[in-house]
C-alpha atoms as a PDB file:
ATOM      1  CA  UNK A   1      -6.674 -15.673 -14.722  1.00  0.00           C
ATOM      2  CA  UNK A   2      -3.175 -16.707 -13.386  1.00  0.00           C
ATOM      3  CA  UNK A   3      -1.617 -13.282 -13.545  1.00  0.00           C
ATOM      4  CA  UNK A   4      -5.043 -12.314 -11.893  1.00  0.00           C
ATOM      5  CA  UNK A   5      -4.492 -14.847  -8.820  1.00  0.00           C
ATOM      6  CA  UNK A   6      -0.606 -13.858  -8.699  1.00  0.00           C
ATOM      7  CA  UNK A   7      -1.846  -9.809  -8.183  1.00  0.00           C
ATOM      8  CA  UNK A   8      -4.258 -11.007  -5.602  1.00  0.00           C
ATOM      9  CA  UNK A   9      -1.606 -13.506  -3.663  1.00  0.00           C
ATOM     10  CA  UNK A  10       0.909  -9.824  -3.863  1.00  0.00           C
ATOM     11  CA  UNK A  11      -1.577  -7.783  -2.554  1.00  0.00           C
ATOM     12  CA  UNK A  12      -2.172  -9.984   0.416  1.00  0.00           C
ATOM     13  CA  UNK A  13       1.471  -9.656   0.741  1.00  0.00           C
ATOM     14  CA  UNK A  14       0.971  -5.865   0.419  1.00  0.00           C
ATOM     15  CA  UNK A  15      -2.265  -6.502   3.219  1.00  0.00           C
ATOM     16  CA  UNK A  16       0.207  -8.485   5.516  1.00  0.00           C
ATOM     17  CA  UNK A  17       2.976  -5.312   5.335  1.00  0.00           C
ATOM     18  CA  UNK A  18       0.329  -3.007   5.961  1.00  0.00           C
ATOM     19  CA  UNK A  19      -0.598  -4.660   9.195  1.00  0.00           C
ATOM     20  CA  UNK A  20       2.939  -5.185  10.076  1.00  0.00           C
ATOM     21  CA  UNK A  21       4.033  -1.647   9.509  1.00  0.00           C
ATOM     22  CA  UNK A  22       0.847  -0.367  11.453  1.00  0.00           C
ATOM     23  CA  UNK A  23       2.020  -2.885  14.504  1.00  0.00           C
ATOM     24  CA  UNK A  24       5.385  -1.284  14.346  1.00  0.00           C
ATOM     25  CA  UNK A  25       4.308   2.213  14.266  1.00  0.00           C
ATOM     26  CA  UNK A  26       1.911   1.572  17.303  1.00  0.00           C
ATOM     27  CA  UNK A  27       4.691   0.122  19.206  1.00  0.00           C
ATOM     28  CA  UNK A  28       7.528   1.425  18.334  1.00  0.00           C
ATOM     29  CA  UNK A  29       7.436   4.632  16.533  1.00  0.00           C
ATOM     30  CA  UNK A  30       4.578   6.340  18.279  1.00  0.00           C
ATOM     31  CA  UNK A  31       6.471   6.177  21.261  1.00  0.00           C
ATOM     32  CA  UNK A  32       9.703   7.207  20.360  1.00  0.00           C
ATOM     33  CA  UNK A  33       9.105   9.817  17.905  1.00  0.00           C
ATOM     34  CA  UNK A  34       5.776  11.322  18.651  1.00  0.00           C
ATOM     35  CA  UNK A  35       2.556  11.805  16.492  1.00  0.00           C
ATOM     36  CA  UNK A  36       3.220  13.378  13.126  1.00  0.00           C
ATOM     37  CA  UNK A  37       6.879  11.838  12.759  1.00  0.00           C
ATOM     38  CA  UNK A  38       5.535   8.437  13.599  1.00  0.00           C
ATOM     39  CA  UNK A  39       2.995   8.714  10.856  1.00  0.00           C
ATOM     40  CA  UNK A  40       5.400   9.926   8.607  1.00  0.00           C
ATOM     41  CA  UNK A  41       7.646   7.709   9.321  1.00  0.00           C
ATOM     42  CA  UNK A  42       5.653   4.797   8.683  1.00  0.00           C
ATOM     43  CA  UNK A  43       3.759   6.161   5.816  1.00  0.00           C
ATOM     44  CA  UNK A  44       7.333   6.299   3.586  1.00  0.00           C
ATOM     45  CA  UNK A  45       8.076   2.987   5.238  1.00  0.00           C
ATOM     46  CA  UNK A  46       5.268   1.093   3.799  1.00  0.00           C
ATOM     47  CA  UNK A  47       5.325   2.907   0.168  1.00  0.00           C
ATOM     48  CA  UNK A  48       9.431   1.932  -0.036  1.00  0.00           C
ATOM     49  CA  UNK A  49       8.000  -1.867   1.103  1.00  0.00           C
ATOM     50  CA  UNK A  50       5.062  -1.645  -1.013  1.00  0.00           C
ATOM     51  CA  UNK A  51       7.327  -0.824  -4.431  1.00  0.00           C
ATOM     52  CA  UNK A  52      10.112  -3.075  -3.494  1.00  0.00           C
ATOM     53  CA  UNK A  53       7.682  -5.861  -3.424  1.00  0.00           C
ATOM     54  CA  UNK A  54       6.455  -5.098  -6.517  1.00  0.00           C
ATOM     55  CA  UNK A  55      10.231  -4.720  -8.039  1.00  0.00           C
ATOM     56  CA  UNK A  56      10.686  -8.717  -6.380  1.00  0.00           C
ATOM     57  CA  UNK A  57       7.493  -9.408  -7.975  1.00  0.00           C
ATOM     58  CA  UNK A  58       7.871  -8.234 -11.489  1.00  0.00           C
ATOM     59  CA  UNK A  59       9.414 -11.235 -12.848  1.00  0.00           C
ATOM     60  CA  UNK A  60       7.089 -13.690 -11.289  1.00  0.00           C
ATOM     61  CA  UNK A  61       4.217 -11.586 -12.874  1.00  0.00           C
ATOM     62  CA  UNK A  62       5.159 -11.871 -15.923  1.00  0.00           C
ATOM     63  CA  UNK A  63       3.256  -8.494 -16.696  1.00  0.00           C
ATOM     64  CA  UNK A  64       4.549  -7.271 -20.891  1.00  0.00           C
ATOM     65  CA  UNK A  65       2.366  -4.588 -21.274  1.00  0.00           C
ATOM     66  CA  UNK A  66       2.051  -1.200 -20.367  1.00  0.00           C
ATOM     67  CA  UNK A  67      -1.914  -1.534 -19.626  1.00  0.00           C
ATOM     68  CA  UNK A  68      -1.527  -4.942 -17.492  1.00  0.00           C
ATOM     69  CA  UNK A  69       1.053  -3.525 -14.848  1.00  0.00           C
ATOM     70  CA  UNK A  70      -1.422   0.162 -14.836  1.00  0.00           C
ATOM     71  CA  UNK A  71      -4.435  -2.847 -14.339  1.00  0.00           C
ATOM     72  CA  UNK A  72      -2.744  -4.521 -11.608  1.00  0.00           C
ATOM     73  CA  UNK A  73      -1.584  -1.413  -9.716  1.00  0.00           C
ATOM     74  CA  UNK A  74      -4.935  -0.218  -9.780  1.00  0.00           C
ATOM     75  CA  UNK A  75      -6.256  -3.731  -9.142  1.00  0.00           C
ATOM     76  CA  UNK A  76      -4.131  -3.710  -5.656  1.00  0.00           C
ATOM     77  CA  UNK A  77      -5.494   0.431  -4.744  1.00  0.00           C
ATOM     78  CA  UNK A  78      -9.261  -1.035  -5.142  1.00  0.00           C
ATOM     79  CA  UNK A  79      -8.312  -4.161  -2.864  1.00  0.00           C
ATOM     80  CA  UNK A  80      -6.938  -1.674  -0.786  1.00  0.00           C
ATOM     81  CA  UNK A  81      -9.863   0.489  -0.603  1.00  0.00           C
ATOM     82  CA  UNK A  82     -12.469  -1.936  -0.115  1.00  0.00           C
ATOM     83  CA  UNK A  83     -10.422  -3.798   2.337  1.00  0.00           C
ATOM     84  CA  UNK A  84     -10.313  -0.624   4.385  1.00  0.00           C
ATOM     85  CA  UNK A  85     -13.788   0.773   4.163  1.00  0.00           C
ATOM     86  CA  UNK A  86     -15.183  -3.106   4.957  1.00  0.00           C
ATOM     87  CA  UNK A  87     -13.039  -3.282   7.792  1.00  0.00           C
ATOM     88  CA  UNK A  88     -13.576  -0.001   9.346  1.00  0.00           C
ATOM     89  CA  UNK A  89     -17.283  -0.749   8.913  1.00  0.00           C
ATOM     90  CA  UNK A  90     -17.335  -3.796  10.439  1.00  0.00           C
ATOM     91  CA  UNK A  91     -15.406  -2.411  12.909  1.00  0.00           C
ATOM     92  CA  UNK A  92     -18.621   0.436  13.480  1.00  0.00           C
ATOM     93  CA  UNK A  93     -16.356   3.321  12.249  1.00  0.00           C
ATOM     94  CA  UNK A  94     -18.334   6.168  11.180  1.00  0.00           C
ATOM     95  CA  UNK A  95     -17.579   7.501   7.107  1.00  0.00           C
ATOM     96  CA  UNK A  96     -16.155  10.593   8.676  1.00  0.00           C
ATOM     97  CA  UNK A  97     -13.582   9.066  11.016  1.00  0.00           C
ATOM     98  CA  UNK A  98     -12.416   6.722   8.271  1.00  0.00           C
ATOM     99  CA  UNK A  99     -12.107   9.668   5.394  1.00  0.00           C
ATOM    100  CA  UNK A 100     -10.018  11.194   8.324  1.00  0.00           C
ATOM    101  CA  UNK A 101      -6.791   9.018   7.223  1.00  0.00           C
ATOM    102  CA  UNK A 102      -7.230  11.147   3.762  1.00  0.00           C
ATOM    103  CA  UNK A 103      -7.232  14.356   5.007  1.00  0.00           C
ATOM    104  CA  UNK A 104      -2.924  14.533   6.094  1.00  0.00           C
ATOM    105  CA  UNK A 105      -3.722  15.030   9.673  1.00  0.00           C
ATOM    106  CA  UNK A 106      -0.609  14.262  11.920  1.00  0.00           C
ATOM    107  CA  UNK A 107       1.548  13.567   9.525  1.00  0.00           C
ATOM    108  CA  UNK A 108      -0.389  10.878   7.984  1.00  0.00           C
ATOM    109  CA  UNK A 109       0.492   9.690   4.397  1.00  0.00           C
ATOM    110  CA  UNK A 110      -2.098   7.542   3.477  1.00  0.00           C
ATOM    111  CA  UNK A 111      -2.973   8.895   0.639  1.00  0.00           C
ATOM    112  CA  UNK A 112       0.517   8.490  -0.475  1.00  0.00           C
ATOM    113  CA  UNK A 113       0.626   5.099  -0.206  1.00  0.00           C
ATOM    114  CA  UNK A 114      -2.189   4.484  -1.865  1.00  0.00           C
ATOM    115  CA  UNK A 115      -1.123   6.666  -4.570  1.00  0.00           C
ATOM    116  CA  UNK A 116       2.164   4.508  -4.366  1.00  0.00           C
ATOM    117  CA  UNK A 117      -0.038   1.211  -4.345  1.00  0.00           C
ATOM    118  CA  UNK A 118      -1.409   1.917  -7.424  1.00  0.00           C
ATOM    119  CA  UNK A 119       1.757   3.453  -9.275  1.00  0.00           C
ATOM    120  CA  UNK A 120       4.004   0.646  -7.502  1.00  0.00           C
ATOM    121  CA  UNK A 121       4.125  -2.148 -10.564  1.00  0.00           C
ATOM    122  CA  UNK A 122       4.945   1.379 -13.172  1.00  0.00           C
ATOM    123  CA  UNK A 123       7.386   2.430 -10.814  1.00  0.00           C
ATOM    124  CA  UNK A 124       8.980  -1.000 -10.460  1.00  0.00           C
ATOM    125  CA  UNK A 125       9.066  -1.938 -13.836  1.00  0.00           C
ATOM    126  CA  UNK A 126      11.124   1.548 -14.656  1.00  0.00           C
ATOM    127  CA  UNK A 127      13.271   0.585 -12.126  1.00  0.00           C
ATOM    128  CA  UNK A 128      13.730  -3.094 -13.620  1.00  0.00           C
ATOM    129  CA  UNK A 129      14.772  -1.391 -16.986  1.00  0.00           C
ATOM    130  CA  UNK A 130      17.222   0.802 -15.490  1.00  0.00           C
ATOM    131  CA  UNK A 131      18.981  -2.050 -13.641  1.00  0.00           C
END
């Protein structure tokens, strides 16, 4: 249950970059680099955040086997995805102009980084061993 509440509390980390990284492309990138380069941009900016996190995190985790850091990787891409969907629904979003984000238009990478969400602790923890 701890290791459970210590994914969660990372993930709302992860939420919190997300949100930052969005604010930053809207204000900064979007205007000086244009459409797809903005969402480019910011797409391999949040997966290089996302996995760094989850190298800082690693220790703190305390994750030893192979199946718990797949579980909480794939733990923080459902979070993800039902924090998205709820959000865009709340916000009256129709299902096509939220499945949009999937689909690479512009430039955009979010598929990516949910596919680096989810792969982040793996990733990390090869890292960790080759340090």
């Amino acid at each position: 249950m701890r290791k459970a509440l210590k994914a969660l509390t990372i993930w709302l980390c992860i939420l919190a970059l997300a949100i930052a990284n969005g604010l930053l492309r809207e204000a900064v990138l979007l205007p000086a680099f244009g459409i797809p380069s903005a969402f480019i941009v910011s797409g391999l900016l949040l997966s290089a955040l996302i996995i760094t996190l989850a190298w800082l995190s690693l220790p703190w985790l305390h994750l030893r086997r192979p199946e718990q850091v797949w579980l909480v990787g794939f733990s923080w891409l459902a979070l993800s995805l039902a924090f998205e969907f709820s959000f865009g629904l709340a916000q009256g979003k129709s299902w096509p102009v939220m499945l949009e984000a999937y689909t690479f238009k512009d430039g955009n990478l979010w598929p990516v980084v949910l596919a680096v969400t989810a792969c982040a602790p793996f990733i990390a923890a090869k890292i960790r061993r080759k340090a």
